[in-house]
N, C-alpha and C. Protein backbone atom coordinates (compact mmCIF):
# COMPACT_ATOMS: atom_id res chain seq x y z
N UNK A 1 -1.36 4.84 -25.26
CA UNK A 1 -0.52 5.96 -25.60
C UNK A 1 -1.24 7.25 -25.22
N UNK A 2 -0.60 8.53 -25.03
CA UNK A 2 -0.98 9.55 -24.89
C UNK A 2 -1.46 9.77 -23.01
N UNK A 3 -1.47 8.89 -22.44
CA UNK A 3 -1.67 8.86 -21.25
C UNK A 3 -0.93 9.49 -20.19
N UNK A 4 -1.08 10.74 -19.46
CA UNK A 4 0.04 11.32 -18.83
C UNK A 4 0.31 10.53 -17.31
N UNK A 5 1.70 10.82 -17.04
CA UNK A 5 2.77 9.92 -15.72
C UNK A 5 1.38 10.11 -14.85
N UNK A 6 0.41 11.19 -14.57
CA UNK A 6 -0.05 11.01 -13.33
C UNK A 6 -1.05 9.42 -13.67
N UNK A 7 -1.91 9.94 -15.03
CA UNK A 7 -3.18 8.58 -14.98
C UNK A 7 -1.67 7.53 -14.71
N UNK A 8 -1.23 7.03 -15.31
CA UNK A 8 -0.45 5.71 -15.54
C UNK A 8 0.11 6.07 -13.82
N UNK A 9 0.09 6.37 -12.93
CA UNK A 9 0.13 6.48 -11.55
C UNK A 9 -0.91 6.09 -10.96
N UNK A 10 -1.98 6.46 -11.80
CA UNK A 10 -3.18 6.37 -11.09
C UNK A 10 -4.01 5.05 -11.04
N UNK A 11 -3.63 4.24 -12.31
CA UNK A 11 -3.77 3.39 -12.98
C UNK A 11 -2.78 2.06 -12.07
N UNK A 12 -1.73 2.55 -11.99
CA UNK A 12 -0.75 1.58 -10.99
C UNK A 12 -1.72 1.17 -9.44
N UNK A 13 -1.92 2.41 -9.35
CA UNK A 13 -2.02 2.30 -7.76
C UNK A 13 -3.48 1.57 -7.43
N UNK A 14 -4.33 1.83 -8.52
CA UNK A 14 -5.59 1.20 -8.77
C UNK A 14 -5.27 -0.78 -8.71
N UNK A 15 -4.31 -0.92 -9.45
CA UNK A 15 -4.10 -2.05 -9.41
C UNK A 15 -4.08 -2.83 -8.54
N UNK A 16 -2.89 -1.61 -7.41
CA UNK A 16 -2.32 -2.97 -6.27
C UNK A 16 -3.34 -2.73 -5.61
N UNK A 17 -4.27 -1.64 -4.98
CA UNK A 17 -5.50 -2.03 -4.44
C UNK A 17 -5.88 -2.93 -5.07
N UNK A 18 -6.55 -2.95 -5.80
CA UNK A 18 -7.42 -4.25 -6.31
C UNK A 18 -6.61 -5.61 -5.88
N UNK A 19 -5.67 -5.84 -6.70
CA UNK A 19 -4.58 -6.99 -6.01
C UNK A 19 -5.11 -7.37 -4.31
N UNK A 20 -5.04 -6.33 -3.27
CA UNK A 20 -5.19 -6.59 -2.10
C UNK A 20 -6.34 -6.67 -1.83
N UNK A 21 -7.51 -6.22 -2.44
CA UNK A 21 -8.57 -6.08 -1.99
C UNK A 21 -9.26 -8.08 -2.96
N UNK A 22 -8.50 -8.49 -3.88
CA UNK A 22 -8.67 -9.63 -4.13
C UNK A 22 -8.11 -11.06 -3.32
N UNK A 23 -7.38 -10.63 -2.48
CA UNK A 23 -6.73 -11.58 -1.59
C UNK A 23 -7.62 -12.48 -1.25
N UNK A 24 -6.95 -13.91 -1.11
CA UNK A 24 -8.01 -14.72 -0.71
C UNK A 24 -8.63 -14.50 0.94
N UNK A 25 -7.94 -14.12 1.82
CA UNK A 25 -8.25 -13.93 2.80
C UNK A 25 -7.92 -11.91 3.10
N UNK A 26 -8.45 -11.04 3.00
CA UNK A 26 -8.20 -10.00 3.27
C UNK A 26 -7.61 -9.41 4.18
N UNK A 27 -6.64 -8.74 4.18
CA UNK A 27 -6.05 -8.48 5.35
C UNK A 27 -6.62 -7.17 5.89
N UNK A 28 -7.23 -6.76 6.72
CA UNK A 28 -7.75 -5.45 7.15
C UNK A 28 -7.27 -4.25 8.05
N UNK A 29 -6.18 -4.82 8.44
CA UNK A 29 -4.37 -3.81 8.94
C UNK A 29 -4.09 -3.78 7.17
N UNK A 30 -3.96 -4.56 6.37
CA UNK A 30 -2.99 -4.32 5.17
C UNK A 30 -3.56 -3.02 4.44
N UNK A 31 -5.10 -3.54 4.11
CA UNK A 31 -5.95 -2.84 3.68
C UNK A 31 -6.29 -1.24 4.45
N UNK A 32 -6.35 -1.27 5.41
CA UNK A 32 -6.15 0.30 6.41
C UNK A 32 -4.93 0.88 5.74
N UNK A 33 -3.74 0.34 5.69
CA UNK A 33 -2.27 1.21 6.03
C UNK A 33 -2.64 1.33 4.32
N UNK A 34 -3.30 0.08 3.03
CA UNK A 34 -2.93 0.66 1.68
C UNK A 34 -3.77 2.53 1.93
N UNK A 35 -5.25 2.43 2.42
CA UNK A 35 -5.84 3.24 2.58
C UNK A 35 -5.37 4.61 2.68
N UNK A 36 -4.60 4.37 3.92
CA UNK A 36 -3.73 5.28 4.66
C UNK A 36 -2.63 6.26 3.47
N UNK A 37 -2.06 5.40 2.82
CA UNK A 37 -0.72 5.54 1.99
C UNK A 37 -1.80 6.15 0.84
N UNK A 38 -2.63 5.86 0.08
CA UNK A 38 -3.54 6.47 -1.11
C UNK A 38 -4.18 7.68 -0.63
N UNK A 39 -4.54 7.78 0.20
CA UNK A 39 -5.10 9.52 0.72
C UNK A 39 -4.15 10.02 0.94
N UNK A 40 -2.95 9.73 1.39
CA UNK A 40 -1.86 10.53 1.73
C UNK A 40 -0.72 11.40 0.46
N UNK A 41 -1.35 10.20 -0.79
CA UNK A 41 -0.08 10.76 -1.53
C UNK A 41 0.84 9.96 -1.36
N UNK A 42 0.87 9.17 -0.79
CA UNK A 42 2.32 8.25 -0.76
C UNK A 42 3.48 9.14 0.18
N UNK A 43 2.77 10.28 0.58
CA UNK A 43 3.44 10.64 1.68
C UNK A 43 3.39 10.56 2.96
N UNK A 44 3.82 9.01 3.54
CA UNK A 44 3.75 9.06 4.65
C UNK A 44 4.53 7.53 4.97
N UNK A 45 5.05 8.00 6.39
CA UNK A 45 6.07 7.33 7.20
C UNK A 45 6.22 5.79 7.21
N UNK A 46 6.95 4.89 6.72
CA UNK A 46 6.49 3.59 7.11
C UNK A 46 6.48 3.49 8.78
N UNK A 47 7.69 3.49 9.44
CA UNK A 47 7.45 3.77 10.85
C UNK A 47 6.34 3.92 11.59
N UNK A 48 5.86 5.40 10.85
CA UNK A 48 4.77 5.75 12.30
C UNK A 48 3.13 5.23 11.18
N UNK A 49 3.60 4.61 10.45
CA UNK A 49 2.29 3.70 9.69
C UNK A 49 1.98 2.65 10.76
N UNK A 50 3.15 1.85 10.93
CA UNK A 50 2.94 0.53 11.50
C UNK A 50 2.82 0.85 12.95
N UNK A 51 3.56 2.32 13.27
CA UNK A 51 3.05 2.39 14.79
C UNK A 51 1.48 2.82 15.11
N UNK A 52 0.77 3.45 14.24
CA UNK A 52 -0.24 3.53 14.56
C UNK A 52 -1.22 2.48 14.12
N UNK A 53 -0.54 1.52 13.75
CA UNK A 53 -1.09 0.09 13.38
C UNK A 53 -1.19 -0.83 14.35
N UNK A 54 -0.02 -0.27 15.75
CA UNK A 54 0.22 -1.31 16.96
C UNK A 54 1.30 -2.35 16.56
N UNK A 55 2.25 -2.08 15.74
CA UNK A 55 2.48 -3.81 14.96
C UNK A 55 3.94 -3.06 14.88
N UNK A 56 4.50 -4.13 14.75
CA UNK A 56 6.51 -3.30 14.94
C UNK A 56 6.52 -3.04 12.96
N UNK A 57 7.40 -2.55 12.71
CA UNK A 57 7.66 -1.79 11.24
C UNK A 57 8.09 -3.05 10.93
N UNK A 58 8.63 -4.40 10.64
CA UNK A 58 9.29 -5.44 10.40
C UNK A 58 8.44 -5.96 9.85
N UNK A 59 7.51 -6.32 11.51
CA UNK A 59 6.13 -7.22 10.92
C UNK A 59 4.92 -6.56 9.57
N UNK A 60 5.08 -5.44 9.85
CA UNK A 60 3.92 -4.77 9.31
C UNK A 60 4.93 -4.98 7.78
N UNK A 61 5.60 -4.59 7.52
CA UNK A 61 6.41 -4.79 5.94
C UNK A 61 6.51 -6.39 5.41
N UNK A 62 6.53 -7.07 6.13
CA UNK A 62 6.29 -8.28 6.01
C UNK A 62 4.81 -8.87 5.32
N UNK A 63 4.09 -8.67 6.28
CA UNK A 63 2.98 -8.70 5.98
C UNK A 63 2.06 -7.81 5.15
N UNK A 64 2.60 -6.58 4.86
CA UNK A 64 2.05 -5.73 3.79
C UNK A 64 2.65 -6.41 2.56
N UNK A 65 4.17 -6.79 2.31
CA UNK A 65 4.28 -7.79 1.31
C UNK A 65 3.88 -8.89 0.58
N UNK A 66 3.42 -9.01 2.53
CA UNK A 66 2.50 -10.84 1.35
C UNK A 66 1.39 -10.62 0.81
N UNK A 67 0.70 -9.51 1.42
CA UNK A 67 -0.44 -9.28 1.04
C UNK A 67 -0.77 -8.16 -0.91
N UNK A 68 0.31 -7.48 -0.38
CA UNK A 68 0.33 -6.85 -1.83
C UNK A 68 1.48 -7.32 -3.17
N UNK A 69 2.44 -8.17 -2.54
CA UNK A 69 3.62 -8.11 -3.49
C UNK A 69 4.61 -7.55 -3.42
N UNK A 70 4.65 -5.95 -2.79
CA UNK A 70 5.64 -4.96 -3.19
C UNK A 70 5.93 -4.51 -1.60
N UNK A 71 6.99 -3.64 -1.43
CA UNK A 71 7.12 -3.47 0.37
C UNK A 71 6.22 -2.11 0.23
N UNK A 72 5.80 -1.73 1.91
CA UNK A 72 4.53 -0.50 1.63
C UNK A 72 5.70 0.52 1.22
N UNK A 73 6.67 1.17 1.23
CA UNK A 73 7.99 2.04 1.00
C UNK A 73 7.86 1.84 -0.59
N UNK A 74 8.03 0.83 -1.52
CA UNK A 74 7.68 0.90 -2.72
C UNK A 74 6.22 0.99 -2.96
N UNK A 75 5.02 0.77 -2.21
CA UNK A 75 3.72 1.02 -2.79
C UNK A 75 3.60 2.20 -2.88
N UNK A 76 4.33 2.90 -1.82
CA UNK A 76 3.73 4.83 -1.52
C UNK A 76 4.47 5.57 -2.78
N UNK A 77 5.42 5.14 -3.65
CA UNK A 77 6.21 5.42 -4.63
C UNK A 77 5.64 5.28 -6.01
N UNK A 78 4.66 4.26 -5.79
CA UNK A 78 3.98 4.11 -7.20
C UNK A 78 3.31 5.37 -7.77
């Protein structure tokens, strides 16, 4: 209790890193783009995420899913 929206944001987002960074096999595109999306603020493009990833926006949401759970469009929201 008493915890303001940002910690309990902060606290979320701590999580799904960890989540990904516990993967049995690490993904290190997944892990870049979570990177990417946490310095940014959650402001930033899925599109030109996965394009500067090399990887089509489909695959890259796909695979940011399996790896975290959530699509990267809902991670940058947390």
């Amino acid at each position: 209790e008493g915890s303001t929206l940002f910690e309990t944001e902060i606290a979320a987002r701590e999580s799904l890193v960890t989540q990904v960074e516990a993967a049995a096999r690490p993904d290190a595109l997944v892990r870049s783009a979570v990177d990417e999306i946490v310095d940014s603020g959650g402001n930033v493009s899925v599109a030109g995420l996965a394009r500067r990833l090399g990887i089509s926006e489909r695959h890259f949401q796909r695979r940011f899913r399996r790896a975290v759970g959530i699509t990267p469009k809902q991670f940058s929201r947390v």
